[in-house]
Protein backbone atom coordinates (compact mmCIF):
# COMPACT_ATOMS: atom_id res chain seq x y z
CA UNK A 1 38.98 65.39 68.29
CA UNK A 2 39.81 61.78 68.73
CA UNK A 3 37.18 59.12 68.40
CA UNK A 4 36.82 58.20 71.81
CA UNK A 5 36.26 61.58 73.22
CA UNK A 6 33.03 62.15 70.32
CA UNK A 7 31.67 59.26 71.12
CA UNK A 8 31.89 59.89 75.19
CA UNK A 9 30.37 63.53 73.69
CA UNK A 10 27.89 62.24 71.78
CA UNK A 11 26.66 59.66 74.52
CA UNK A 12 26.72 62.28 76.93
CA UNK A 13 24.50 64.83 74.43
CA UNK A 14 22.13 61.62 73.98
CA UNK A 15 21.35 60.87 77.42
CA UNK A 16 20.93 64.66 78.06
CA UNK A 17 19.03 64.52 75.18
CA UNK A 18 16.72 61.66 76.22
CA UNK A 19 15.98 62.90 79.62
CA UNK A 20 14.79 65.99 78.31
CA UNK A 21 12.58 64.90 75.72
CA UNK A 22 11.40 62.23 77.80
CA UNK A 23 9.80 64.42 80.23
CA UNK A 24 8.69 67.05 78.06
CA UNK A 25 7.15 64.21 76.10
CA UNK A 26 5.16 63.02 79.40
CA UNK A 27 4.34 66.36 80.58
CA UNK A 28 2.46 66.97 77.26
CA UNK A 29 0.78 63.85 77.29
CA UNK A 30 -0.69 64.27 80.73
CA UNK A 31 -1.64 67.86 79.57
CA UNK A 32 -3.30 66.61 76.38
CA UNK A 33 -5.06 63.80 79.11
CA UNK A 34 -6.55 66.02 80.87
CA UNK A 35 -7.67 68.22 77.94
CA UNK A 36 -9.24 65.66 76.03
CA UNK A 37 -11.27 63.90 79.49
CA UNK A 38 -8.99 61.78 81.83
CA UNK A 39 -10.57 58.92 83.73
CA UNK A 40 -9.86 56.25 80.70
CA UNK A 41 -7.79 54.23 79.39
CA UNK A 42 -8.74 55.27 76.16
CA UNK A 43 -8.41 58.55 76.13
CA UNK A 44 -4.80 57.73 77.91
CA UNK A 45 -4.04 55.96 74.98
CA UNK A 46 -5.25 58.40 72.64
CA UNK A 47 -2.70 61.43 74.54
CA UNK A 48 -0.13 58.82 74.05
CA UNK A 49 -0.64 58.35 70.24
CA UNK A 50 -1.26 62.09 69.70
CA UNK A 51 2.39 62.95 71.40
CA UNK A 52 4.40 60.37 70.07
CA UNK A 53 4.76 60.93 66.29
CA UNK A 54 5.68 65.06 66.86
CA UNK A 55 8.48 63.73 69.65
CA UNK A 56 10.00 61.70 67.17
CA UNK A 57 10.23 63.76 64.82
CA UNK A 58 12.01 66.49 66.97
CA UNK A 59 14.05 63.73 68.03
CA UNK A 60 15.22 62.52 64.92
CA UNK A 61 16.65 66.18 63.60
CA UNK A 62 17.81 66.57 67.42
CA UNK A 63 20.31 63.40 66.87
CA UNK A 64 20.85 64.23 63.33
CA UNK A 65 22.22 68.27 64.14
CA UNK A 66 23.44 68.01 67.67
CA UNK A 67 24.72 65.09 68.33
CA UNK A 68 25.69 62.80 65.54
CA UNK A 69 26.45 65.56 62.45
CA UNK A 70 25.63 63.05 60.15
CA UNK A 71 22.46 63.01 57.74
CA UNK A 72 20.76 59.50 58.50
CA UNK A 73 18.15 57.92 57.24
CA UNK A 74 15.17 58.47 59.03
CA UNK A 75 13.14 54.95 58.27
CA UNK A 76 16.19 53.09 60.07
CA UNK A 77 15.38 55.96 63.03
CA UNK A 78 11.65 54.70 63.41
CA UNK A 79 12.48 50.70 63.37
CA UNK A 80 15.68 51.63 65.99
CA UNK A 81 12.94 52.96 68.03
CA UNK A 82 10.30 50.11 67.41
CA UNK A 83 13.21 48.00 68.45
CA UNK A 84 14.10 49.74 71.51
CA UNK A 85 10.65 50.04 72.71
CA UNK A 86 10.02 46.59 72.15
CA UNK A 87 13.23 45.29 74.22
CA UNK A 88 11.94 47.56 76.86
CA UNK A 89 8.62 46.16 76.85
CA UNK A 90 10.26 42.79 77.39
CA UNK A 91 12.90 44.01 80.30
CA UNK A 92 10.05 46.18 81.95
CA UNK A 93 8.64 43.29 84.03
CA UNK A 94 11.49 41.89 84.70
CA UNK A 95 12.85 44.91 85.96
CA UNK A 96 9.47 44.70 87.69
CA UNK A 97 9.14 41.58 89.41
CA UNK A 98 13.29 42.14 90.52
CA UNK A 99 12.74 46.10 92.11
CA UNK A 100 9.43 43.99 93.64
CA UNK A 101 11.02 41.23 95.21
CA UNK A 102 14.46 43.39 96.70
CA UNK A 103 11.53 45.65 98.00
CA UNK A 104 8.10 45.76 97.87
CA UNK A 105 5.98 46.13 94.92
CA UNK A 106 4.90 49.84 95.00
CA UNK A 107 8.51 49.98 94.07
CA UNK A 108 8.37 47.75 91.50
CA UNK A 109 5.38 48.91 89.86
CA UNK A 110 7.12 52.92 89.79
CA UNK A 111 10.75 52.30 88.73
CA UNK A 112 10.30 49.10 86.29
CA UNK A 113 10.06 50.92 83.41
CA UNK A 114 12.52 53.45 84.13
CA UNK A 115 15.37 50.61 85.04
CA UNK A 116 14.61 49.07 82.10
CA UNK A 117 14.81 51.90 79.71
CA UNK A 118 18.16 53.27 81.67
CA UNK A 119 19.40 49.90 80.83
CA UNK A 120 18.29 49.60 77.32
CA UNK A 121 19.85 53.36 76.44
CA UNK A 122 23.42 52.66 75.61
CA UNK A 123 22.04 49.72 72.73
CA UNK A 124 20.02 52.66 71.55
CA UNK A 125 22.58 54.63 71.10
CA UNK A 126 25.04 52.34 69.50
CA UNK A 127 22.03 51.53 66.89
CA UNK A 128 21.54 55.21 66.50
CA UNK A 129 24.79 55.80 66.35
CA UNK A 130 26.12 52.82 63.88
CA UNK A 131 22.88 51.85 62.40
CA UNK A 132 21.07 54.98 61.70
CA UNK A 133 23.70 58.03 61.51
CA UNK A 134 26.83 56.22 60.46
CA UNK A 135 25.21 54.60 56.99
CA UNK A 136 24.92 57.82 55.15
CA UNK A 137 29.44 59.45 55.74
CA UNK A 138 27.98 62.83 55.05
CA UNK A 139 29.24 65.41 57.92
CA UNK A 140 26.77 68.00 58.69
CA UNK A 141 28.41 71.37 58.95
C-alpha cells in the first residue's frame, strides 16, 4: 500500500479511535461520579483519576495493534499524552474566550475544550505516529 494511503488509514483509524474512547472514557467517569457521591469537586476529580490510567492503557495497545503495527515504546506514549494534554490546556481558553466572543459565552464555556482538542489531534498523531510507533521498525503481524 503506498505511504500516503496508510497514513490517510491510520489517521482515519485514530480519530475513529479517539472519538470512541473519548466518550466511553467520559461515560465511565460520570458513572464512577455518581457511584462514589457526586456534588464535589473532589470526588469529580477522584472519577477522573480512577478512569484515566485503565483508558490509556487500552489506548496504547489500541494504537500499537490497529492502527500503527508497530511495537512502540510505551514511556514515549505517556509523555506524548502529557504533552498533548498540556497544549490543550493552554489552547482551551483560548478556544474559550474566541467561541465566547463570536457568540455568547454558554458557547464558549461547552465547545472550548472540544475545539481545542479537535485542533490539537493531528500533532498527536504525528507524535504518536513518528515519535512513539516509528522508533522501534518492528512490524506487528
Amino acid at each position: 500500500m503506498p505511504q500516503k494511503k496508510i497514513i490517510v488509514r491510520q489517521f482515519i483509524l485514530f480519530a475513529i479511535n479517539g472519538g470512541i474512547l473519548g466518550i466511553a472514557s467520559w461515560a465511565a467517569q460520570l458513572w464512577i461520579y455518581q457511584l462514589i457521591g457526586s456534588g464535589s469537586s473532589l470526588n469529580y476529580a477522584i472519577s477522573t483519576a480512577i478512569i484515566y490510567p485503565p483508558f490509556i492503557i487500552v489506548n496504547y495497545f489500541i494504537q500499537r495493534h490497529a492502527i500503527f503495527l508497530r511495537k512502540g515504546c510505551f514511556y514515549k506514549f505517556i509523555a506524548a499524552n502529557f504533552i498533548m494534554m498540556g497544549l490543550v490546556t493552554v489552547f482551551s481558553p483560548i478556544c474559550r474566550w474566541v467561541v465566547s466572543e463570536l457568540s455568547n459565552p454558554m458557547w464558549g464555556d461547552q465547545l472550548g475544550f472540544v475545539i481545542a482538542a479537535l485542533m490539537c489531534a493531528p500533532l498527536s498523531f504525528l507524535f504518536k505516529r513518528y515519535w512513539v510507533f516509528r522508533a522501534h521498525e518492528v512490524i506487528l503481524e
